[in-house]
Protein backbone atom coordinates (compact mmCIF):
# COMPACT_ATOMS: atom_id res chain seq x y z
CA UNK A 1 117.50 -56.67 -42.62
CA UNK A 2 116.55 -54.36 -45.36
CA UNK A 3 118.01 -53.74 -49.07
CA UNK A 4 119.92 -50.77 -47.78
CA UNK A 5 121.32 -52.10 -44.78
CA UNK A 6 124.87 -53.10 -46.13
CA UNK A 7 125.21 -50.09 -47.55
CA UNK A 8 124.67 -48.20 -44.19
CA UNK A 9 127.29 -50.74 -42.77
CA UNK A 10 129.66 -49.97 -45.54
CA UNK A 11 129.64 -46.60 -45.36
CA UNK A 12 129.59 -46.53 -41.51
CA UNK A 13 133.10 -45.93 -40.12
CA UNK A 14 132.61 -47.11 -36.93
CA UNK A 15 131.51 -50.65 -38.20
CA UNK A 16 135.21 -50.93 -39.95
CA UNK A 17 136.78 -54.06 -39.13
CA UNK A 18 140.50 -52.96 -39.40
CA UNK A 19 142.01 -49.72 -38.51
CA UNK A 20 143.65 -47.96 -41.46
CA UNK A 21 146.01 -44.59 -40.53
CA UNK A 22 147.47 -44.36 -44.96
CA UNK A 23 146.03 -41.73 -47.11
CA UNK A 24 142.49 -41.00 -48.03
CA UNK A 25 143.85 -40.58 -51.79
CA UNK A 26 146.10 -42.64 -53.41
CA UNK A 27 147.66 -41.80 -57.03
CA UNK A 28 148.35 -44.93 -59.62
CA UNK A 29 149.85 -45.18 -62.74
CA UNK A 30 150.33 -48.15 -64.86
CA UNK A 31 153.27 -48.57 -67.42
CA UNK A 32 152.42 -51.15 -70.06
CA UNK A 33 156.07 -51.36 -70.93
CA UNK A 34 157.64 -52.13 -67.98
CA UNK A 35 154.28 -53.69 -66.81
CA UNK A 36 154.56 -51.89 -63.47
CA UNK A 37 152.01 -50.07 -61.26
CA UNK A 38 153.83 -46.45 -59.57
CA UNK A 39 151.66 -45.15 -57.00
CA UNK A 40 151.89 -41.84 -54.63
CA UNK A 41 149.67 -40.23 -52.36
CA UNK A 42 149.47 -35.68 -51.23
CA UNK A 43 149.55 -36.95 -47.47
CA UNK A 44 151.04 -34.54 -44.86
CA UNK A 45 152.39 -32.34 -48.05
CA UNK A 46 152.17 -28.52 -48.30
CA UNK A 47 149.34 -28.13 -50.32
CA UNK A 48 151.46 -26.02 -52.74
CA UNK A 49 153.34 -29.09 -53.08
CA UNK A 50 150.53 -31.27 -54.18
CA UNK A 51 151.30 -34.01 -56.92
CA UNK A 52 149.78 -34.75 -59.63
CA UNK A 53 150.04 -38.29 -62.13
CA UNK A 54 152.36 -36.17 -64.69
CA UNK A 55 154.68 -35.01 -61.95
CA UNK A 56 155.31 -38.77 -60.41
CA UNK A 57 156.13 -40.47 -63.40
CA UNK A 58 156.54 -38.22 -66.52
CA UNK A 59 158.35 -40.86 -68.19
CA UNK A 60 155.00 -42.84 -68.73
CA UNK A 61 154.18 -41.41 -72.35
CA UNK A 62 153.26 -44.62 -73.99
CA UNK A 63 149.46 -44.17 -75.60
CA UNK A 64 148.23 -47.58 -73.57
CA UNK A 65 149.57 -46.31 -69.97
CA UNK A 66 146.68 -46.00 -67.21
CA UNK A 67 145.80 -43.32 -64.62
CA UNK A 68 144.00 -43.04 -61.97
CA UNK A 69 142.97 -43.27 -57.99
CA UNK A 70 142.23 -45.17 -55.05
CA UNK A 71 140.39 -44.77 -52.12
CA UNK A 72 140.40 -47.33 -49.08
CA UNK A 73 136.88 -48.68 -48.12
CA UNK A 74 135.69 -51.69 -46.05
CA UNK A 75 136.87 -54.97 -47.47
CA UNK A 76 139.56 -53.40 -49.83
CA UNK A 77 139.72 -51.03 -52.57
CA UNK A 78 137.85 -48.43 -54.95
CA UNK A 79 139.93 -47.76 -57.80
CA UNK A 80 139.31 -45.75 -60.36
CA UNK A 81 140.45 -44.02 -63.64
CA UNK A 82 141.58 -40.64 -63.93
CA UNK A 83 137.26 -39.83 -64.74
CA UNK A 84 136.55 -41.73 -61.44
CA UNK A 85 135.10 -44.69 -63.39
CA UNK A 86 135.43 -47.88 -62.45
CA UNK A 87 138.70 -49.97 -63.22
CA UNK A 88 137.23 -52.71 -64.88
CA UNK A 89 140.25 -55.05 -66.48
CA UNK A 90 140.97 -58.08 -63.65
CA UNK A 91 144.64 -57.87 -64.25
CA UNK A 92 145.29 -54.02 -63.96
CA UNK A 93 143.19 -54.23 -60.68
CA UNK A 94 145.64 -57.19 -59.26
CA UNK A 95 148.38 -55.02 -60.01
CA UNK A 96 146.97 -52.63 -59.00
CA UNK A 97 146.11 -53.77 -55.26
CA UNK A 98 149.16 -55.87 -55.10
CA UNK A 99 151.39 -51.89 -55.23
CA UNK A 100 149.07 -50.55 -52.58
CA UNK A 101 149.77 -53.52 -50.22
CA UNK A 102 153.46 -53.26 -51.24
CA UNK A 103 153.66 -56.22 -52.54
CA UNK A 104 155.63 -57.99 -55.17
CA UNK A 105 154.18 -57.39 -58.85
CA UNK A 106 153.44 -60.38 -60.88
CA UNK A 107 156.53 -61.33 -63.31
CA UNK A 108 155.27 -62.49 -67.06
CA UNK A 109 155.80 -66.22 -67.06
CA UNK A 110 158.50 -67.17 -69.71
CA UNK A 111 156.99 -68.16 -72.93
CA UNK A 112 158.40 -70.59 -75.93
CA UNK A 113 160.15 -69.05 -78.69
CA UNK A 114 157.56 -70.07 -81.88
CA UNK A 115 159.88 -68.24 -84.17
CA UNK A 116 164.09 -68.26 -84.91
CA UNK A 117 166.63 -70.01 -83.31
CA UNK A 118 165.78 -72.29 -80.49
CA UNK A 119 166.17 -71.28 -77.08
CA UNK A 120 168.74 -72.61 -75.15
């Protein structure tokens, strides 16, 4: 097997181990205050109805919010920021994957108070 052989397998579609009918383009956007993930996708939309990230959630205005896509490949997912780099924070990816498999976000696991009156 040579060096370039699991690329041709990953980029072969007829090699795909699972079928996958969703979109080809997904839209995400990540709210750091609500610590949420909102994703859409332009499938089976007039394309003078096409979205875009400010249209799905314009109440994201906070300077630390994240935008970007996602494309399904072989094995998962290749998301990307709004300049088609690579997502490279661990956590935003979770989230990330976890909204485009519909499932549950992570909740924030309750802290201790270090500070005022004791929590009761």
């Amino acid at each position: 097997m040579t060096p370039s052989d699991p690329i041709k397998d990953l980029l072969d579609p007829g090699k795909q181990p699972e079928d996958y009918d969703g979109p080809t383009t997904w839209l995400w956007a990540y709210d750091p205050v609500e610590n949420t993930v909102h994703i859409a996708h332009n499938e089976n939309q007039h394309p003078s109805e096409r979205i875009v990230h400010k249209d799905f959630v314009p109440h994201i205005t906070h300077p630390s919010s994240v935008r970007g896509f996602a494309y399904k490949i072989k094995g998962g997912w290749r998301i990307t920021d709004r300049d088609h780099k690579p997502v490279t924070d661990p956590y935003l990816t979770e989230q990330i994957t976890r909204a485009l498999k519909d499932e549950p976000t992570a909740q924030p696991k309750p802290h201790h108070r270090y500070h005022g009156m004791p929590a009761v």
